[in-house]
N, C-alpha and C. Protein backbone atom coordinates (compact mmCIF):
# COMPACT_ATOMS: atom_id res chain seq x y z
N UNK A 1 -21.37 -7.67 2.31
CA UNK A 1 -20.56 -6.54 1.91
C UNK A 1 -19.32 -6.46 2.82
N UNK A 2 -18.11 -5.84 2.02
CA UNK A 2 -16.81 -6.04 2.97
C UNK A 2 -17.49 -4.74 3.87
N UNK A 3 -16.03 -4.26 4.99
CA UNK A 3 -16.54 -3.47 5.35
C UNK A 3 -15.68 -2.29 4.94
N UNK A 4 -14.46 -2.43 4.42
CA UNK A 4 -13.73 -1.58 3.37
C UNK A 4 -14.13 -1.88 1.93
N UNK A 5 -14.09 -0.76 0.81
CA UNK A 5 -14.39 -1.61 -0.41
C UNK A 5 -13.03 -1.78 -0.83
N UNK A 6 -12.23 -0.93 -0.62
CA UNK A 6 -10.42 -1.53 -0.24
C UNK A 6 -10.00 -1.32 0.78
N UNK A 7 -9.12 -2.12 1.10
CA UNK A 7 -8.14 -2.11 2.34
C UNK A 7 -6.60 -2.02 1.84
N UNK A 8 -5.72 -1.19 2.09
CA UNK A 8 -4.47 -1.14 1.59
C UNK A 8 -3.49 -1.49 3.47
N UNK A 9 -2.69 -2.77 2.84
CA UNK A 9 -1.68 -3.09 4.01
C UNK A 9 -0.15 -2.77 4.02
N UNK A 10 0.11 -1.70 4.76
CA UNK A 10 1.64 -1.13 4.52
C UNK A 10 2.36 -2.14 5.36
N UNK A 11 3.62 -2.54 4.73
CA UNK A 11 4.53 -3.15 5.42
C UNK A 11 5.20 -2.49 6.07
N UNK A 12 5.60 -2.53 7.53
CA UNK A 12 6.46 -1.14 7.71
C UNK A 12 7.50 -2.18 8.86
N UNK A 13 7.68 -3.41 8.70
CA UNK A 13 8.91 -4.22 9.27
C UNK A 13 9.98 -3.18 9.43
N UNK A 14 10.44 -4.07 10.09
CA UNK A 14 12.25 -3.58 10.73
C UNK A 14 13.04 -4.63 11.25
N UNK A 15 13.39 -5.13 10.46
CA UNK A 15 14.50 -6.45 10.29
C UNK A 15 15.64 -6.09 12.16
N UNK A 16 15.80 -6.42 12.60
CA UNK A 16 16.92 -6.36 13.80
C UNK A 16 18.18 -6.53 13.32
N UNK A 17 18.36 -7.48 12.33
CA UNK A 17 19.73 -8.46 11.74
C UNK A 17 20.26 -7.03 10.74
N UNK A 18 19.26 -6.19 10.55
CA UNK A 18 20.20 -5.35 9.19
C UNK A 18 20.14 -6.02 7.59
N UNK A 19 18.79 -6.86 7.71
CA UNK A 19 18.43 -7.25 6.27
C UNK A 19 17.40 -5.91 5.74
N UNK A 20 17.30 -6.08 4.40
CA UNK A 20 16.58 -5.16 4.11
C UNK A 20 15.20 -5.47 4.11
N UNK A 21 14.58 -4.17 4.89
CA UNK A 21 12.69 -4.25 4.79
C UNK A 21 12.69 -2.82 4.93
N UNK A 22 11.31 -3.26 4.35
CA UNK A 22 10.23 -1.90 3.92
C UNK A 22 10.68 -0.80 5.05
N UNK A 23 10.68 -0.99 6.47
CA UNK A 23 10.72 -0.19 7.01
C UNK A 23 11.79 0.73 6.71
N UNK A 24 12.72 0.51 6.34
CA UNK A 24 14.18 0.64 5.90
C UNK A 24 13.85 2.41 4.49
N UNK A 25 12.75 1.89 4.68
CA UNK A 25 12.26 2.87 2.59
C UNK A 25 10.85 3.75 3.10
N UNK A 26 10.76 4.64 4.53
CA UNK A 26 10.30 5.39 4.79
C UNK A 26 8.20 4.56 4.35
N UNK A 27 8.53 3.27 4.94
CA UNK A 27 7.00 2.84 4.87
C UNK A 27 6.16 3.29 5.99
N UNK A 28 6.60 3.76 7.09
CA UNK A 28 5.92 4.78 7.99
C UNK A 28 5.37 5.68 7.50
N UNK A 29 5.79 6.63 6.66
CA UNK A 29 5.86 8.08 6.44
C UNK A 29 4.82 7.58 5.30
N UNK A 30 4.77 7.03 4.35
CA UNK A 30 4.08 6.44 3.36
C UNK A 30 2.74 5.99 3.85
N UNK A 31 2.32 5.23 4.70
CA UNK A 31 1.35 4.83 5.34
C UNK A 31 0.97 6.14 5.51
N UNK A 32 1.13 6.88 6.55
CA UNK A 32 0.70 8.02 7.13
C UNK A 32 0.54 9.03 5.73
N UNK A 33 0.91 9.60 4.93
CA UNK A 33 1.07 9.78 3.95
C UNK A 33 -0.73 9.46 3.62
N UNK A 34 -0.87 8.51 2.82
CA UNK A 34 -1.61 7.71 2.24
C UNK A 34 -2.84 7.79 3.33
N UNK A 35 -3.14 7.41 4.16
CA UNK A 35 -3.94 7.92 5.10
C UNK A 35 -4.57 8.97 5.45
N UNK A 36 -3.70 9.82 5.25
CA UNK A 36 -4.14 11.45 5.84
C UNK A 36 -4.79 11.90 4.25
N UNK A 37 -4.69 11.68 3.00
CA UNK A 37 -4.50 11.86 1.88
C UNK A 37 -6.61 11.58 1.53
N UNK A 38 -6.41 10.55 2.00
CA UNK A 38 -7.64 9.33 1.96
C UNK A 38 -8.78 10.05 2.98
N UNK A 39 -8.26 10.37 4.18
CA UNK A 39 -9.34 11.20 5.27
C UNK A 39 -9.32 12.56 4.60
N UNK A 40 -8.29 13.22 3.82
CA UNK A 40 -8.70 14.81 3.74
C UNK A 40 -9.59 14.35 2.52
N UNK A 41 -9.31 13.54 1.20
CA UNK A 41 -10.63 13.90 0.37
C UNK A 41 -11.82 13.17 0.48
N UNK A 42 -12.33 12.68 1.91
CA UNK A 42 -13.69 12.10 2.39
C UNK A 42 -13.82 10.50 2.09
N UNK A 43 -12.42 9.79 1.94
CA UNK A 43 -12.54 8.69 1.23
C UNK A 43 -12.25 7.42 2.57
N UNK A 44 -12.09 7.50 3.84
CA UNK A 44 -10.89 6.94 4.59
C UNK A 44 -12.63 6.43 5.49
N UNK A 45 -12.64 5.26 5.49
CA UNK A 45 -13.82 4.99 6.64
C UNK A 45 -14.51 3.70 5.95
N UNK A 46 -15.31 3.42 6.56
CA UNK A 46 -16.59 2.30 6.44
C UNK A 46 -17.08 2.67 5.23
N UNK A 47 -17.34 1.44 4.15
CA UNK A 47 -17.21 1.68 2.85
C UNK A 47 -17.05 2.22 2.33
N UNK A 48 -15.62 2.88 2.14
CA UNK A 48 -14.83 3.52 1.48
C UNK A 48 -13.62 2.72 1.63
N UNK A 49 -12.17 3.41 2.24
CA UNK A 49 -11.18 2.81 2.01
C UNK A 49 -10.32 2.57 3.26
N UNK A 50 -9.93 1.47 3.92
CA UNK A 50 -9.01 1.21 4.84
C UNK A 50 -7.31 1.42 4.48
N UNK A 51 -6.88 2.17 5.55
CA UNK A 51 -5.50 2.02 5.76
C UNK A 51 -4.51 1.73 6.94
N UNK A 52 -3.72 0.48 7.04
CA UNK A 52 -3.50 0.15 7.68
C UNK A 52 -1.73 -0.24 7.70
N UNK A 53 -1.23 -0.21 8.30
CA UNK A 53 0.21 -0.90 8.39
C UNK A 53 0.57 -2.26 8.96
N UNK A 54 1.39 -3.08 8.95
CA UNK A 54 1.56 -4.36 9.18
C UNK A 54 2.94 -4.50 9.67
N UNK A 55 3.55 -5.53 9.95
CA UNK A 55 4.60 -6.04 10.05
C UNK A 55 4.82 -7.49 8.57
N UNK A 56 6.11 -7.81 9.05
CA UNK A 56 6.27 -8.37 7.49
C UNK A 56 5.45 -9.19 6.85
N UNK A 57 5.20 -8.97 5.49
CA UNK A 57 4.15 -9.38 4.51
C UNK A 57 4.66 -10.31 3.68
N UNK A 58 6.05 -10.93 3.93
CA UNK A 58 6.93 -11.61 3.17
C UNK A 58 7.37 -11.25 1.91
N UNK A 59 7.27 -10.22 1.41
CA UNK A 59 7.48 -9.50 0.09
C UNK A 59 8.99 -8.88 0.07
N UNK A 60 9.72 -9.12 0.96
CA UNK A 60 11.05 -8.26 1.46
C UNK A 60 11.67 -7.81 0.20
N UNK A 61 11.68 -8.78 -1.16
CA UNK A 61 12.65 -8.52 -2.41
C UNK A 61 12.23 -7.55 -3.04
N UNK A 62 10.74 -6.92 -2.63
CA UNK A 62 10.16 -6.13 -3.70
C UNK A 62 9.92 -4.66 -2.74
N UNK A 63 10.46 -4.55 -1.78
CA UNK A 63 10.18 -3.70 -0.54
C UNK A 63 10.49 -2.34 -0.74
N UNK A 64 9.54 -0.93 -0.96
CA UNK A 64 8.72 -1.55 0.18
C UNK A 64 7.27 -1.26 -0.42
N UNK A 65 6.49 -2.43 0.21
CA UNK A 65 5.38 -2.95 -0.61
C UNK A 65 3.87 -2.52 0.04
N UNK A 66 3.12 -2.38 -0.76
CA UNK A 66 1.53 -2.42 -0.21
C UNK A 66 0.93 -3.34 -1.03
N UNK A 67 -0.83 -3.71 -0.08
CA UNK A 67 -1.06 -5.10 -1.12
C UNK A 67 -2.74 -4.36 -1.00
N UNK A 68 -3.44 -4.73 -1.99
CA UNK A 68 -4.93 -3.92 -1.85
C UNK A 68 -5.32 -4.72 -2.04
N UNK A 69 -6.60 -5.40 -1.09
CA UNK A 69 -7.24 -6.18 -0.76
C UNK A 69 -8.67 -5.63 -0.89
N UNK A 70 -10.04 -6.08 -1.60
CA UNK A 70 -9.95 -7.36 -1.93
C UNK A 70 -9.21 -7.75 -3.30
N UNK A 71 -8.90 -7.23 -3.53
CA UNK A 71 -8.11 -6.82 -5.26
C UNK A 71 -6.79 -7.82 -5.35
N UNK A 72 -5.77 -7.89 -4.36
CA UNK A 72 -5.13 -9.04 -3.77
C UNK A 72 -4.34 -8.38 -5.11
N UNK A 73 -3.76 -7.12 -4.90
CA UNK A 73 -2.66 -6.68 -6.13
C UNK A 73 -1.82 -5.81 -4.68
N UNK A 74 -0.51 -6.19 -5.29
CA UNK A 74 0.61 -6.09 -4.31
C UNK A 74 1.35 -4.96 -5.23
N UNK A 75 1.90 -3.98 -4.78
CA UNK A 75 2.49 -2.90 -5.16
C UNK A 75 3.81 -2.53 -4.88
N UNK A 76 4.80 -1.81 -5.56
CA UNK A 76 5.91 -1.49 -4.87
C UNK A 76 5.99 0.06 -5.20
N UNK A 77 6.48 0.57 -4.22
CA UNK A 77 6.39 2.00 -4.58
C UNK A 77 7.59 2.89 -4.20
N UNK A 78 7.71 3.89 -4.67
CA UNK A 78 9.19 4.68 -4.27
C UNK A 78 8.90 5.68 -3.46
N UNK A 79 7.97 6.80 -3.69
CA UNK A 79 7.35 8.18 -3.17
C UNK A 79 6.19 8.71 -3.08
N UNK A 80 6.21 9.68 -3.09
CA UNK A 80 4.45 10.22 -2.69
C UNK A 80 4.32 10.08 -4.26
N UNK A 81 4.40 10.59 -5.35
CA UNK A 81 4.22 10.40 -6.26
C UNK A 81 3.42 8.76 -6.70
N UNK A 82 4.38 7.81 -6.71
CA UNK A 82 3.89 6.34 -7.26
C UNK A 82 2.38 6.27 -5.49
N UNK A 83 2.41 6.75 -4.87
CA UNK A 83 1.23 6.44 -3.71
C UNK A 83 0.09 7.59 -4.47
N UNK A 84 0.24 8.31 -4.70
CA UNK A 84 -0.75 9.51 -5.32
C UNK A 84 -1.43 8.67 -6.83
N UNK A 85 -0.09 7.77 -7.67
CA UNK A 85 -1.04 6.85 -8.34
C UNK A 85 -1.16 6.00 -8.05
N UNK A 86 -0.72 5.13 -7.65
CA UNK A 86 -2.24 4.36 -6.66
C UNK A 86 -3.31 4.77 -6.32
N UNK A 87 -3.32 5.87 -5.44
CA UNK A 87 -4.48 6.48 -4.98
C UNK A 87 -5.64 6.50 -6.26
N UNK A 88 -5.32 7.53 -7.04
CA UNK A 88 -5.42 7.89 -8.11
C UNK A 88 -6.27 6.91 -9.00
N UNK A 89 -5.47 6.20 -9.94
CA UNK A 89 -5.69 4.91 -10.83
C UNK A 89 -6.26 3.90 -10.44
N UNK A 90 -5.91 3.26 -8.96
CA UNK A 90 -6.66 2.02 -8.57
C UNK A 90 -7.73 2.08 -7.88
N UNK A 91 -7.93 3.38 -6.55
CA UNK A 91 -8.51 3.62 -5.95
C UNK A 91 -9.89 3.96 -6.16
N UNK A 92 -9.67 4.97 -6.98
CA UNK A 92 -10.52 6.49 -7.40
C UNK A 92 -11.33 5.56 -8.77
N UNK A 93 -10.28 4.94 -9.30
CA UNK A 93 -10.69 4.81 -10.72
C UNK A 93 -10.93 3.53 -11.04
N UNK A 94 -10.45 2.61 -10.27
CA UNK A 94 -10.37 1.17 -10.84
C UNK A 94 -9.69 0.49 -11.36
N UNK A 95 -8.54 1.11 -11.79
CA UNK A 95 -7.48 0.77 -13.11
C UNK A 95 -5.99 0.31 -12.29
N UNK A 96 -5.61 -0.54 -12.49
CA UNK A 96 -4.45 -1.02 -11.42
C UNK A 96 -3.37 -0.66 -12.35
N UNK A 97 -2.48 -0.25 -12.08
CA UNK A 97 -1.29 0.81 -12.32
C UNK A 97 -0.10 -0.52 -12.28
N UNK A 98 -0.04 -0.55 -13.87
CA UNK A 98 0.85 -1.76 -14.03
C UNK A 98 2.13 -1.67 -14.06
N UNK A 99 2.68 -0.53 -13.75
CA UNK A 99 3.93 -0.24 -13.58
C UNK A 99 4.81 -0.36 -12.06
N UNK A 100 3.78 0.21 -11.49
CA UNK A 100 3.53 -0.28 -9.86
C UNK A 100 3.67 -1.85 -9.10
N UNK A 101 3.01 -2.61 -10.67
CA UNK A 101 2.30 -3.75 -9.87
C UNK A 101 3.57 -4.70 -9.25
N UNK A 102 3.49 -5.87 -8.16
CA UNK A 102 4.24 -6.82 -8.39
C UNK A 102 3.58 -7.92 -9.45
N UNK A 103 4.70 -8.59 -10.21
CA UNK A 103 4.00 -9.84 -10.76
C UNK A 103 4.54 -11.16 -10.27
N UNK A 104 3.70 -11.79 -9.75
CA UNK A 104 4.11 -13.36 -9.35
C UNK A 104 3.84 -14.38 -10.12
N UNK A 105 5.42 -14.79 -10.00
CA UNK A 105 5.44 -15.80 -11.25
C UNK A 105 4.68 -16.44 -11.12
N UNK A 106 4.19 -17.39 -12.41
CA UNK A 106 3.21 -18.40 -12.64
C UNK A 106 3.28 -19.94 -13.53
């Protein structure tokens, strides 16, 4: 058994050069966000749901991004809103929010 049944990884980079990354699109505040969200409705822990932040995830074009693991679906999101569905649709429910999703070509 994992020891999250998801794990969500926030990118929250910060380019030095002045390229664009996630950090750039309030992925701090989002993480934290998403976190606190997850511990207030009893969901945030050992089999339940991990949240975590990262440094770059190589996703920079689609930024700024989360990726839910084991599910291995990569997300782009704007506000609390598109994170509330996530939460919501993929989390809670199972249903991956295809509007959200990234798609990699194939």
């Amino acid at each position: 058994m994992n020891y999250y049944k998801h794990h969500l990884f926030f990118c929250n980079n910060r380019r030095k050069n002045g390229e664009a990354c996630c950090g750039q699109f309030d992925a701090e505040q989002m993480y934290r966000y998403t976190k606190n969200k997850c511990r207030n409705t009893g969901r945030l822990g050992q089999g339940k749901i991990g949240v975590s932040e990262t440094r770059c995830l190589g996703r920079c074009e689609f930024g700024p991004v989360v990726v839910v693991y084991p599910d291995n679906i990569w997300y782009q999101y704007i506000d609390e809103a598109d994170i509330d569905e996530i939460i919501t649709q993929h989390l809670f429910a199972g249903k991956v929010v295809e509007r959200l999703k990234i798609n990699d070509p194939t």
